[in-house]
Protein backbone atom coordinates (compact mmCIF):
# COMPACT_ATOMS: atom_id res chain seq x y z
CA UNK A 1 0.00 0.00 0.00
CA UNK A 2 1.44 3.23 -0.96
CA UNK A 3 0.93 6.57 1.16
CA UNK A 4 -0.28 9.40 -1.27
CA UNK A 5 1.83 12.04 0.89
CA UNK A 6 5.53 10.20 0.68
CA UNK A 7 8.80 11.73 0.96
CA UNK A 8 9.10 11.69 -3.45
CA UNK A 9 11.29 14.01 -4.63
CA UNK A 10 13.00 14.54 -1.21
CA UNK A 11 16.31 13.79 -2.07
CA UNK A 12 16.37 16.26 -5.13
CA UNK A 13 15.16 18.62 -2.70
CA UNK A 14 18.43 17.92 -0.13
CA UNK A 15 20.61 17.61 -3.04
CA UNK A 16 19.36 21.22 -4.65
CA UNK A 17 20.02 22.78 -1.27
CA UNK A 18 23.48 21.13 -0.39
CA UNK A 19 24.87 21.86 -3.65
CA UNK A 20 25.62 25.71 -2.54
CA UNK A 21 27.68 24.21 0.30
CA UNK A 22 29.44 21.84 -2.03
CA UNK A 23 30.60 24.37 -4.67
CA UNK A 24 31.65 27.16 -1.69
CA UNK A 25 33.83 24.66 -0.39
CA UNK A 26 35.55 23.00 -3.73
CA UNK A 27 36.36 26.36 -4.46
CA UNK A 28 37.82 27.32 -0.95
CA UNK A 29 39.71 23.97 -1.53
CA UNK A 30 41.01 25.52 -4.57
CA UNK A 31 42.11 28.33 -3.34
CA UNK A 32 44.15 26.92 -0.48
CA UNK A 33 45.43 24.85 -3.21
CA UNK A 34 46.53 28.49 -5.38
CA UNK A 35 47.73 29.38 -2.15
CA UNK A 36 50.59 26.17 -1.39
CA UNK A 37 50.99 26.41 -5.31
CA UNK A 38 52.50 30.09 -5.00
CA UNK A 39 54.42 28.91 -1.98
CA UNK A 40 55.81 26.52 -3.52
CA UNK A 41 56.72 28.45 -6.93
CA UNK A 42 58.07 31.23 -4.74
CA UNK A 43 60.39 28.88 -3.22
CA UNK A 44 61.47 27.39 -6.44
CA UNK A 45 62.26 30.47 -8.04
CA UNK A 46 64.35 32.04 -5.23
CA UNK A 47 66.39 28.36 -5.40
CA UNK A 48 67.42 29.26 -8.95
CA UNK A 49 67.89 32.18 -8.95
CA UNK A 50 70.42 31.89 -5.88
CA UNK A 51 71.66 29.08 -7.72
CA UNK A 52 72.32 31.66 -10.88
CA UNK A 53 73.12 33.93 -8.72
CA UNK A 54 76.41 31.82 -6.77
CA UNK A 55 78.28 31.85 -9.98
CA UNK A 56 77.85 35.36 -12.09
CA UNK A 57 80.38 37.81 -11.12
CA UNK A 58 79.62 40.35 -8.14
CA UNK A 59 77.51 43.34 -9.01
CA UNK A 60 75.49 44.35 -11.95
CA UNK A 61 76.07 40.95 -13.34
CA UNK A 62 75.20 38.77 -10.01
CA UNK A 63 71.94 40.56 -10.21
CA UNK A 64 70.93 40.23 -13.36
CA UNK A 65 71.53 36.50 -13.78
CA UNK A 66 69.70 36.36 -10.24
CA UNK A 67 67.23 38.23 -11.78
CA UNK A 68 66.47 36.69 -14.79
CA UNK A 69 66.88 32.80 -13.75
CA UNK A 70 63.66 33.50 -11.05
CA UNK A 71 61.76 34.39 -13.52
CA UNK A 72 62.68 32.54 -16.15
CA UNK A 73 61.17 29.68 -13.57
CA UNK A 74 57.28 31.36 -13.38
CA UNK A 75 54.72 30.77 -15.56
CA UNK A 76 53.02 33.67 -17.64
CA UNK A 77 50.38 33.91 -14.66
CA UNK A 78 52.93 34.90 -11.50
CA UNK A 79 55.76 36.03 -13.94
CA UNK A 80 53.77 39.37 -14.23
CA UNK A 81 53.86 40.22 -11.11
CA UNK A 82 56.90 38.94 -9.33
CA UNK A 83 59.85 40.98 -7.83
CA UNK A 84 63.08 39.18 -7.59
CA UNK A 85 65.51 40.51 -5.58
CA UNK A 86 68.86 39.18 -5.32
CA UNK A 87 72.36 40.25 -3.20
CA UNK A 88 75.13 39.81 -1.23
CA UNK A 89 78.50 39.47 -1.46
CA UNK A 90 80.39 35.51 -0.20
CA UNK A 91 76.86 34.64 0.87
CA UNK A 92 74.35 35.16 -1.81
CA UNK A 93 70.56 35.76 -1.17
CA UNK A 94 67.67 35.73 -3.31
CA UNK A 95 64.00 36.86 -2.44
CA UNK A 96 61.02 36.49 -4.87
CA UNK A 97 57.42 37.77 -4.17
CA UNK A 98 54.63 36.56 -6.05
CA UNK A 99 51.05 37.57 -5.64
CA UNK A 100 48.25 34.88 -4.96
CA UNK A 101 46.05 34.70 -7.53
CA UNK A 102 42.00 34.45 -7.30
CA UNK A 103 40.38 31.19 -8.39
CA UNK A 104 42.27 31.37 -12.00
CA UNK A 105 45.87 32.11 -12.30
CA UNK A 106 46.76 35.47 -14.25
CA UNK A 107 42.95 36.98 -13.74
CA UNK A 108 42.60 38.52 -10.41
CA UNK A 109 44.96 38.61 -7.76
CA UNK A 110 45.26 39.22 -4.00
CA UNK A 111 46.20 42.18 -2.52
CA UNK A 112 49.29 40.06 -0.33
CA UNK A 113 52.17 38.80 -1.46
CA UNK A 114 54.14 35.19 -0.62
CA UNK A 115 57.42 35.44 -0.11
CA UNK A 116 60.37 32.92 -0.84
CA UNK A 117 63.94 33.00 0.17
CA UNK A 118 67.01 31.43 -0.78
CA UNK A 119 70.47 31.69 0.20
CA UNK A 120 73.88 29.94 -0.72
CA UNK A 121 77.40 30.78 -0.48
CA UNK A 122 79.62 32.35 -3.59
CA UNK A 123 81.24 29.51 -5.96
CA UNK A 124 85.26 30.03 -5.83
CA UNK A 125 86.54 31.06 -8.55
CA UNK A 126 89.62 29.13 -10.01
């Protein structure tokens, strides 16, 4: 015998109203992920371009290599609007900030900045 007042169409019902909840939090989840992502880029690039950095010439040079290997290590999306900064003379440093982007890479971006560092000592020259 079948009731005339079921629960039909109740789980469409639950399902229309949870879906707000699911989409808010897949795209938090993505955005934590943008987050580590820039983290981990900004950390990268400062590696290399220390790494450049240990074996140009003091100066103009040191800086320039520095310079140019951290970005050459971005894609188009952070590349934009990264600063790397590179110095030091026996003990080189390297800092690159990168801003965190908004849901898509290269659209929208926040208004703070990750950092990454990266330091190694000056290659001896032979």
């Amino acid at each position: 015998m079948r009731r005339r007042d079921g629960d039909r169409g109740q789980v469409s019902i639950e399902l229309l109203g949870m879906t707000p909840l699911i989409v808010l939090t897949l795209v938090l989840v993505w955005q934590a992920v943008l987050v580590g992502y820039t983290f981990t880029l900004a950390g990268n690039a400062a590696d290399e371009a220390v790494r450049a950095g240990t074996a140009a010439a003091p100066g103009g040079a040191r800086r320039a290599a520095c310079a140019a290997e951290g970005r050459k290590h971005l894609s188009s999306a952070w590349r934009d609007g990264a600063t790397v900064s590179c110095g030091g003379s026996g003990y080189v440093t390297a800092e690159v900030k990168l801003h965190v982007p908004v849901l898509f890479p290269g659209l929208i971006d926040f208004p703070a900045e990750v950092t990454g560092h990266a330091g190694a000592v000056e290659e001896v020259k032979r």
